[in-house]
Structures are given as C-alpha cells and as structure tokens.
C-alpha atoms as a PDB file:
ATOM      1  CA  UNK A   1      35.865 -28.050  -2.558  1.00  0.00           C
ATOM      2  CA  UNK A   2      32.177 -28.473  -3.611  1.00  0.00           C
ATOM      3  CA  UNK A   3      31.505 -26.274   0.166  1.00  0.00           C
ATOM      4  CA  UNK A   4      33.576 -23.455  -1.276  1.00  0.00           C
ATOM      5  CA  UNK A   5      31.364 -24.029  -4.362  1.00  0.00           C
ATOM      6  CA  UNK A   6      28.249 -23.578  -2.857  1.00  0.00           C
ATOM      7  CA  UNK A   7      29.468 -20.550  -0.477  1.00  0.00           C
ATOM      8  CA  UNK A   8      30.646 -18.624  -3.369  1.00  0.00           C
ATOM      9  CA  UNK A   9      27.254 -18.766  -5.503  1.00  0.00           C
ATOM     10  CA  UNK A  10      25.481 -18.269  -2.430  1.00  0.00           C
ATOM     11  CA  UNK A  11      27.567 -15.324  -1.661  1.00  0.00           C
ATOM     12  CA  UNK A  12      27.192 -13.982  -5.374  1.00  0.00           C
ATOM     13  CA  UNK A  13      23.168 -14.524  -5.090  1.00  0.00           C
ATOM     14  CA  UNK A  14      23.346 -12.295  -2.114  1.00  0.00           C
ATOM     15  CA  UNK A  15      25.049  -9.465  -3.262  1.00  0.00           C
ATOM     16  CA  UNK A  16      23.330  -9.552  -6.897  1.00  0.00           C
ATOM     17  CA  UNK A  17      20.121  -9.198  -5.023  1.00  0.00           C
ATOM     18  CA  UNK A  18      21.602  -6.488  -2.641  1.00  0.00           C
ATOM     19  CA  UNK A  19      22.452  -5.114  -6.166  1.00  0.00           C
ATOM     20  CA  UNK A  20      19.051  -5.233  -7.464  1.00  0.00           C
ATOM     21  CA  UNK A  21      17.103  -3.885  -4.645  1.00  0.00           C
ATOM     22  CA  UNK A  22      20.150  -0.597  -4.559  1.00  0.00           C
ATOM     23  CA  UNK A  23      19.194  -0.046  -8.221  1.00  0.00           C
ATOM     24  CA  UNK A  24      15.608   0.019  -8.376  1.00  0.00           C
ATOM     25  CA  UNK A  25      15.785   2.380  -5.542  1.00  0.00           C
ATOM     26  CA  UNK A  26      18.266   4.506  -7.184  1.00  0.00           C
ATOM     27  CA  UNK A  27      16.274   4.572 -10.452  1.00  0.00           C
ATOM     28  CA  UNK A  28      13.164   5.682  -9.222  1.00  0.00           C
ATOM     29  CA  UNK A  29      14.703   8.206  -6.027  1.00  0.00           C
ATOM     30  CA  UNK A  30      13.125   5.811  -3.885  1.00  0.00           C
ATOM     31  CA  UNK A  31      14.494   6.186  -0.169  1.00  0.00           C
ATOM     32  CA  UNK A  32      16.713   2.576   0.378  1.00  0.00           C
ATOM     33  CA  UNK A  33      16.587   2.462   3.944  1.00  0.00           C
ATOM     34  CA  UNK A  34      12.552   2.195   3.723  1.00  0.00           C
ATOM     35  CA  UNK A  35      11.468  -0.501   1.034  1.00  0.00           C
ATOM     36  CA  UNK A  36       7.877  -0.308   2.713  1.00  0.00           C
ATOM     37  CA  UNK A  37       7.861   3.520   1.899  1.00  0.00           C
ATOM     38  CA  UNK A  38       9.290   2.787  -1.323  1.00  0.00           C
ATOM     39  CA  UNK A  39       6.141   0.114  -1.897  1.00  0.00           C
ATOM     40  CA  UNK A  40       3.859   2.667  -1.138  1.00  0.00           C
ATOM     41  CA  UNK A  41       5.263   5.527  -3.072  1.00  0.00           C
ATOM     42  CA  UNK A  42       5.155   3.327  -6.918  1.00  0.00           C
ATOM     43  CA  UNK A  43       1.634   2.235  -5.648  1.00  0.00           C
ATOM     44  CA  UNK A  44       0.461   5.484  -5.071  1.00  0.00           C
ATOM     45  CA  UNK A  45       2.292   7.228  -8.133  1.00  0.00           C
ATOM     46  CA  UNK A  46       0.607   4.220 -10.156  1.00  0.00           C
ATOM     47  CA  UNK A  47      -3.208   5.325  -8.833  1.00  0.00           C
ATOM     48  CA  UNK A  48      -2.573   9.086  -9.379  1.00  0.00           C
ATOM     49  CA  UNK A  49      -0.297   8.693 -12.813  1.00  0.00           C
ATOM     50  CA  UNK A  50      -1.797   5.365 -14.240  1.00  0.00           C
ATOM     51  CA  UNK A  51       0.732   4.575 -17.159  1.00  0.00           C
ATOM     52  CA  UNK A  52       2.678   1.990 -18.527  1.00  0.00           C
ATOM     53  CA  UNK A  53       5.973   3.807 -17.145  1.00  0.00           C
ATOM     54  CA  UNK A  54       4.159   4.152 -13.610  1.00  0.00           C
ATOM     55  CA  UNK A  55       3.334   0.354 -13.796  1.00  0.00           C
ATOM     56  CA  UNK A  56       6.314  -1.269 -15.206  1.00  0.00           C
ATOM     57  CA  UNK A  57       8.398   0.496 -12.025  1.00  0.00           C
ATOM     58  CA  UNK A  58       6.222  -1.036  -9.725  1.00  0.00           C
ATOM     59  CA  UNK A  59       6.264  -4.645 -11.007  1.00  0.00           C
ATOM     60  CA  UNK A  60       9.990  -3.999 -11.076  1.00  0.00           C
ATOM     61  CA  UNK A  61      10.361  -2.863  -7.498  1.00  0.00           C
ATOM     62  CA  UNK A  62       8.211  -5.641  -6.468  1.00  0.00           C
ATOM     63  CA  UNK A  63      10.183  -7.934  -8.257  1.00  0.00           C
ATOM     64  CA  UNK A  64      13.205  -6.913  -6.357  1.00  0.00           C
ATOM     65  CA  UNK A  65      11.723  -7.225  -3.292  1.00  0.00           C
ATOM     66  CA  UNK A  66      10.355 -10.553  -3.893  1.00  0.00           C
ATOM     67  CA  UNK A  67       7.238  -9.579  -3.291  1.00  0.00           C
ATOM     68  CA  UNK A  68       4.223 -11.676  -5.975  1.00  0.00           C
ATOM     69  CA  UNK A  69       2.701  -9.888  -8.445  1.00  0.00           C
ATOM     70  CA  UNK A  70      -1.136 -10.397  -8.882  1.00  0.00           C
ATOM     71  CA  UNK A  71      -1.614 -12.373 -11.977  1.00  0.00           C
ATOM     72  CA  UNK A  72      -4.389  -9.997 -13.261  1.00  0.00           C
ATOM     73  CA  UNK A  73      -3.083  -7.172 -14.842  1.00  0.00           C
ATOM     74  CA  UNK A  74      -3.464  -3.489 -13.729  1.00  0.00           C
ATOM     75  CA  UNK A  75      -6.556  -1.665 -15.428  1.00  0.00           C
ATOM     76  CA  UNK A  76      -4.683   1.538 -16.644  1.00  0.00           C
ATOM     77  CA  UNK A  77      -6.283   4.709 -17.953  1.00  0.00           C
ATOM     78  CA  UNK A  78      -8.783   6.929 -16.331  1.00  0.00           C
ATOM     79  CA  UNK A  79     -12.830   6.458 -16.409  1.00  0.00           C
ATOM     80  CA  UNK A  80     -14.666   7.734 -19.451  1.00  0.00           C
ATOM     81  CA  UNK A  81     -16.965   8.996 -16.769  1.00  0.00           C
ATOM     82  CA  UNK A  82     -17.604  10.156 -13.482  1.00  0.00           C
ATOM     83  CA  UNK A  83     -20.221   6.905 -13.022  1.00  0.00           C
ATOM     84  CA  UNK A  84     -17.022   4.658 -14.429  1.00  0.00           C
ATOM     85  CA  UNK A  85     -14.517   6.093 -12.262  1.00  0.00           C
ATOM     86  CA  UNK A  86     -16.028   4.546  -9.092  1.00  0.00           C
ATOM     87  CA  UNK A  87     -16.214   1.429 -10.506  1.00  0.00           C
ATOM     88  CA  UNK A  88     -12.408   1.689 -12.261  1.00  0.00           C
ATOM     89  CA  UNK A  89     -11.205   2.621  -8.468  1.00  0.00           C
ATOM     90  CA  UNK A  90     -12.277   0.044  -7.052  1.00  0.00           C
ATOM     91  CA  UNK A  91     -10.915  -2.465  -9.545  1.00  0.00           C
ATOM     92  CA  UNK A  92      -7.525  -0.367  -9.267  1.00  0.00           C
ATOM     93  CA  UNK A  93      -7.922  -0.197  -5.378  1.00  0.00           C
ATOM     94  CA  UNK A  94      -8.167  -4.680  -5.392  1.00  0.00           C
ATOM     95  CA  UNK A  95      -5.474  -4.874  -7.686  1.00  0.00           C
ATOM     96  CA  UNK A  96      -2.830  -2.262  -5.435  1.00  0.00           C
ATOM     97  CA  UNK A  97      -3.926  -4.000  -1.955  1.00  0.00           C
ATOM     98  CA  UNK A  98      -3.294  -7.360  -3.136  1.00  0.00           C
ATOM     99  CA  UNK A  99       0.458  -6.341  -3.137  1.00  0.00           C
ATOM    100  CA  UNK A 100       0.334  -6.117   0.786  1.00  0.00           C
ATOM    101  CA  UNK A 101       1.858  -3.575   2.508  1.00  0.00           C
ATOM    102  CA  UNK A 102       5.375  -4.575   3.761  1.00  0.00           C
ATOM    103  CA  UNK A 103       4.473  -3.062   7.456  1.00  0.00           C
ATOM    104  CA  UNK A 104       1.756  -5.157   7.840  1.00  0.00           C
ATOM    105  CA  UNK A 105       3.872  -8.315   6.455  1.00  0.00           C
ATOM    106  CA  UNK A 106       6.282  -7.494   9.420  1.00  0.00           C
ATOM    107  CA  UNK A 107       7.527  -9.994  12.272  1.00  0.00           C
ATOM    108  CA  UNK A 108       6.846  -9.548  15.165  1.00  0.00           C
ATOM    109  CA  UNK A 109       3.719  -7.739  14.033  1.00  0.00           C
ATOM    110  CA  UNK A 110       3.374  -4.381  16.394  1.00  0.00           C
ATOM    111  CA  UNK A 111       0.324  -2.329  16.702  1.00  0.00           C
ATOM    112  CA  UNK A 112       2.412   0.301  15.348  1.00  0.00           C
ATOM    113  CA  UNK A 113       3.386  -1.581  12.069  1.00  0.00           C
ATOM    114  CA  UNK A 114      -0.172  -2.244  11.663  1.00  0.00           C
ATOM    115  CA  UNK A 115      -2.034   0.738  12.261  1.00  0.00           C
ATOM    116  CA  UNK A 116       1.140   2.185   9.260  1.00  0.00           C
ATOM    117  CA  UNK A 117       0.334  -0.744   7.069  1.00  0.00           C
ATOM    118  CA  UNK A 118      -3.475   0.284   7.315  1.00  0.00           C
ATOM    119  CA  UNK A 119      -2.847   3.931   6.298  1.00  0.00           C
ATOM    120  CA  UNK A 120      -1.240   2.180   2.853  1.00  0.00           C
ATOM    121  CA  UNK A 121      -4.424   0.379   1.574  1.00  0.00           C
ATOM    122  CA  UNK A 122      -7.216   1.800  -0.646  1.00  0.00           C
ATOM    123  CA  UNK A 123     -10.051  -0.268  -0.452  1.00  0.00           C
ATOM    124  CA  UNK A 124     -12.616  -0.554   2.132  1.00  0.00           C
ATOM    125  CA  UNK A 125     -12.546  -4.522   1.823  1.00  0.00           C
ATOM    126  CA  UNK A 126      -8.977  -4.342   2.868  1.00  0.00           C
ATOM    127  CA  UNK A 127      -9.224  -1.838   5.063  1.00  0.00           C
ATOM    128  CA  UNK A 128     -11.623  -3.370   7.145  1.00  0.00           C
ATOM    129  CA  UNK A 129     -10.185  -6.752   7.005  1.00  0.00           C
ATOM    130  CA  UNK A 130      -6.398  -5.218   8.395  1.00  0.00           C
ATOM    131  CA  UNK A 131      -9.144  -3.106  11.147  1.00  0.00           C
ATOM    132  CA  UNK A 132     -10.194  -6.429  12.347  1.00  0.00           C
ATOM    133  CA  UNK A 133      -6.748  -8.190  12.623  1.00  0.00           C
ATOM    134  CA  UNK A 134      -5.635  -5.125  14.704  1.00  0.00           C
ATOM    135  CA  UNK A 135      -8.867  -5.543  16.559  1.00  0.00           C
ATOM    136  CA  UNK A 136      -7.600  -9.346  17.615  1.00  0.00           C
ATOM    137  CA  UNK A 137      -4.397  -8.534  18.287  1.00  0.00           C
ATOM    138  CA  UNK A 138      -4.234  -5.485  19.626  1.00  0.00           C
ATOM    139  CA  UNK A 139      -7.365  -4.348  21.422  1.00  0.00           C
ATOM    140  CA  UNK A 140      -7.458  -0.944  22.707  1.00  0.00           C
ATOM    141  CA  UNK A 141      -9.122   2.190  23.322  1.00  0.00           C
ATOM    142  CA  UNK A 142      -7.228   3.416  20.256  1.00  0.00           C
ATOM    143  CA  UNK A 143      -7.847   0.538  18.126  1.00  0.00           C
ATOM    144  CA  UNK A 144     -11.767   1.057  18.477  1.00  0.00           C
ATOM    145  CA  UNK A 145     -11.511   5.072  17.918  1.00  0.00           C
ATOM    146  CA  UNK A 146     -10.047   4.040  14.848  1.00  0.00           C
ATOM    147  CA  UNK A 147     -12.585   1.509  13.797  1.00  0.00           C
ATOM    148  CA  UNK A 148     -15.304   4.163  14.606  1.00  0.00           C
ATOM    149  CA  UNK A 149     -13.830   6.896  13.057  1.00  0.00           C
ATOM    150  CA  UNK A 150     -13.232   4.994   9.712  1.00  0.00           C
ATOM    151  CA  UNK A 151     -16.795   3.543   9.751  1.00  0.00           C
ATOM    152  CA  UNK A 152     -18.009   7.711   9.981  1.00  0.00           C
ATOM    153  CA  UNK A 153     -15.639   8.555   7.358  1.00  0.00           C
ATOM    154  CA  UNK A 154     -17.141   5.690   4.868  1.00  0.00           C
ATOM    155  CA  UNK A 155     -20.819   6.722   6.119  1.00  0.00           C
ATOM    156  CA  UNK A 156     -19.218  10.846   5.680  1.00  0.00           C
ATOM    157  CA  UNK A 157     -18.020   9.529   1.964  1.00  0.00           C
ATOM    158  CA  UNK A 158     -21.139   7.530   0.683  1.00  0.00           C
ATOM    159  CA  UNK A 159     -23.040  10.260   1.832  1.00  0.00           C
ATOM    160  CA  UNK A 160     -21.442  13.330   1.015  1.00  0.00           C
ATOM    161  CA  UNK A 161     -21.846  15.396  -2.622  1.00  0.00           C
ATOM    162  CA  UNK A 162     -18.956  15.722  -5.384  1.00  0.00           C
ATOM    163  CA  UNK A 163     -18.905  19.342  -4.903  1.00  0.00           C
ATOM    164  CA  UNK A 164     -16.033  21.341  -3.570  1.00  0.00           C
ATOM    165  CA  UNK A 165     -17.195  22.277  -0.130  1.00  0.00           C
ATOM    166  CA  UNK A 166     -18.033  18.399   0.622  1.00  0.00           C
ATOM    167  CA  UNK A 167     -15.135  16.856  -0.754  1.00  0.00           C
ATOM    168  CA  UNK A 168     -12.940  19.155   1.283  1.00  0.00           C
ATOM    169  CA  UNK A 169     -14.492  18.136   4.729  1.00  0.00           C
ATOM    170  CA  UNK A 170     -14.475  14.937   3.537  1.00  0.00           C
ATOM    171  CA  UNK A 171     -10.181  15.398   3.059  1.00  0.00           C
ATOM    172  CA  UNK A 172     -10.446  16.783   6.587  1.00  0.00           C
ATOM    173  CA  UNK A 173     -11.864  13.955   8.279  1.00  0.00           C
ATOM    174  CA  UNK A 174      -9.581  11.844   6.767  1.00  0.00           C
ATOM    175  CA  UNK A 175      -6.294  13.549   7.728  1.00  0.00           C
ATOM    176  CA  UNK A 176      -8.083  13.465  11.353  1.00  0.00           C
ATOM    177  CA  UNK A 177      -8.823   9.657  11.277  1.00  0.00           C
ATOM    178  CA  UNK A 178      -4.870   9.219   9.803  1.00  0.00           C
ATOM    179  CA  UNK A 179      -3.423  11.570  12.976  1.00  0.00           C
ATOM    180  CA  UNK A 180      -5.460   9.220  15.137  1.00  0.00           C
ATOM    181  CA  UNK A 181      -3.622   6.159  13.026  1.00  0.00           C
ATOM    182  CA  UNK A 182      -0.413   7.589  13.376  1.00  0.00           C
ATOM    183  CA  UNK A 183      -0.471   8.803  16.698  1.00  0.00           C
END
C-alpha cells in the first residue's frame, strides 16, 4: 500500500512539473522543444527590455527549469549616461551569465554544445572562462581560430569609436567570429 503511495505522488510531482515547464513556455511563446533557446531568449529580452515584466518571466522560467537564481537582484533601468552604461552592462552582463547556459550544462559535454553555450554569454569574464574549458577539452584548429578571433574582436571593441561607421564593423566582426562558432 504505502509503494502505491509513494508511486502516485511521485507520479503527480512529475506531471505537475511537466505542467509547469508547458506553461511558462506557452505564456511567453517560448519554443518547448528547446528550453536552452527558451533560456536565452528571456535573458536576452531582459538586457534589451530591462523591466520588471521582462525580469519576473525570467525568474519564472528559471524556476521551472530548476535552474538557481543568483541571490543578487537584477540592476534594471538604463544608464543615466553613456560613461554609466558601461559600467551598468557589465553588472547586467555578471548577473545574466551566472544563470549558465543550459548547452554548456549538457552531458556528455560536445564541442558543439559548447561552442552554442559560448555564443549565449555576455561578459568577457565568462566568455573567456567557457574559451578555456573548450580549449581543455576540445583542442582544435577551430577552437584556437575562435580564441583568436574573440581576443581581436575585444582588442576591435576597446579600441574602436561610438560612432556609426565603427560600431557597424564592429557588428560585422562579430557575426564573423559567431559563423566561425557555429560552423
């Protein structure tokens, strides 16, 4: 009797959480069949569209995932100034990377689910850190293109004036070094 028991609440705790992760993917047109696509949407909405609304879905997504929340909470707004805005990015940037990308939380990890899980972070800290792992795991010819070419496009970004003409050859090299990710 008490086996029964125990099936059936297991059984309910499974589908309630089948439930859960269905309905936050419904709310929010998130595609089901990729909750790592899903992740990356919310945290990407929440950097372009920082808002209360923006934030709350993401905390709620992550909660239905299982995934830990960092216990500092989200600086929302935008910078007062251009000076302020580099500094609120990069506080933004920690906060978003610190909710790892699923694909590089996968098992076994594959130089493909890394080099994806890569193209999801925002700041360089993490960036580097997941270029290193990929470097130990899965050295290549690739792998070292793709540690070059994102050391050139920091050295391109530091370097490079907040006019239009820079900042568009500045998008270019970075769709280049994602192709090269991707590929």
């Amino acid at each position: 009797m008490a086996v029964w028991l125990i099936t059936f609440i297991a059984i309910v705790f499974i589908i309630a959480a089948a439930g859960a992760k269905r309905r936050a993917s419904k709310r929010y047109n998130l595609p089901l069949e990729s909750p790592a696509l899903s992740l990356a949407i919310l945290k990407e909405n929440l950097l372009e569209n920082p808002s209360d609304g923006s934030l709350q879905k993401l905390k709620e997504f992550a909660t239905s995932q299982n995934l830990t929340l960092p216990e500092k909470e989200y600086p929302l707004g935008k910078a007062p100034s251009i000076e302020q805005d580099d500094t609120l990015f990069l506080i933004q940037a920690s906060w978003l990377d610190s909710l790892t990308p699923l694909e590089l939380l996968e098992e076994p990890q594959t130089e493909k689910s890394l080099t994806n899980g890569i193209l999801r972070l925002y700041s360089d800290e993490a960036i580097s850190k997941a270029l290193e792992d990929l470097a130990k795991k899965f050295p290549s010819e690739r792998q070292k293109k793709l540690e070059q070419g994102w050391r050139e496009l920091c050295e391109l970004r530091d370097g490079s004036k907040a006019d239009y003409n820079s900042l568009e050859k500045l998008r270019m090299e970075k769709e280049k070094w994602e192709k090269l990710a991707s590929g």
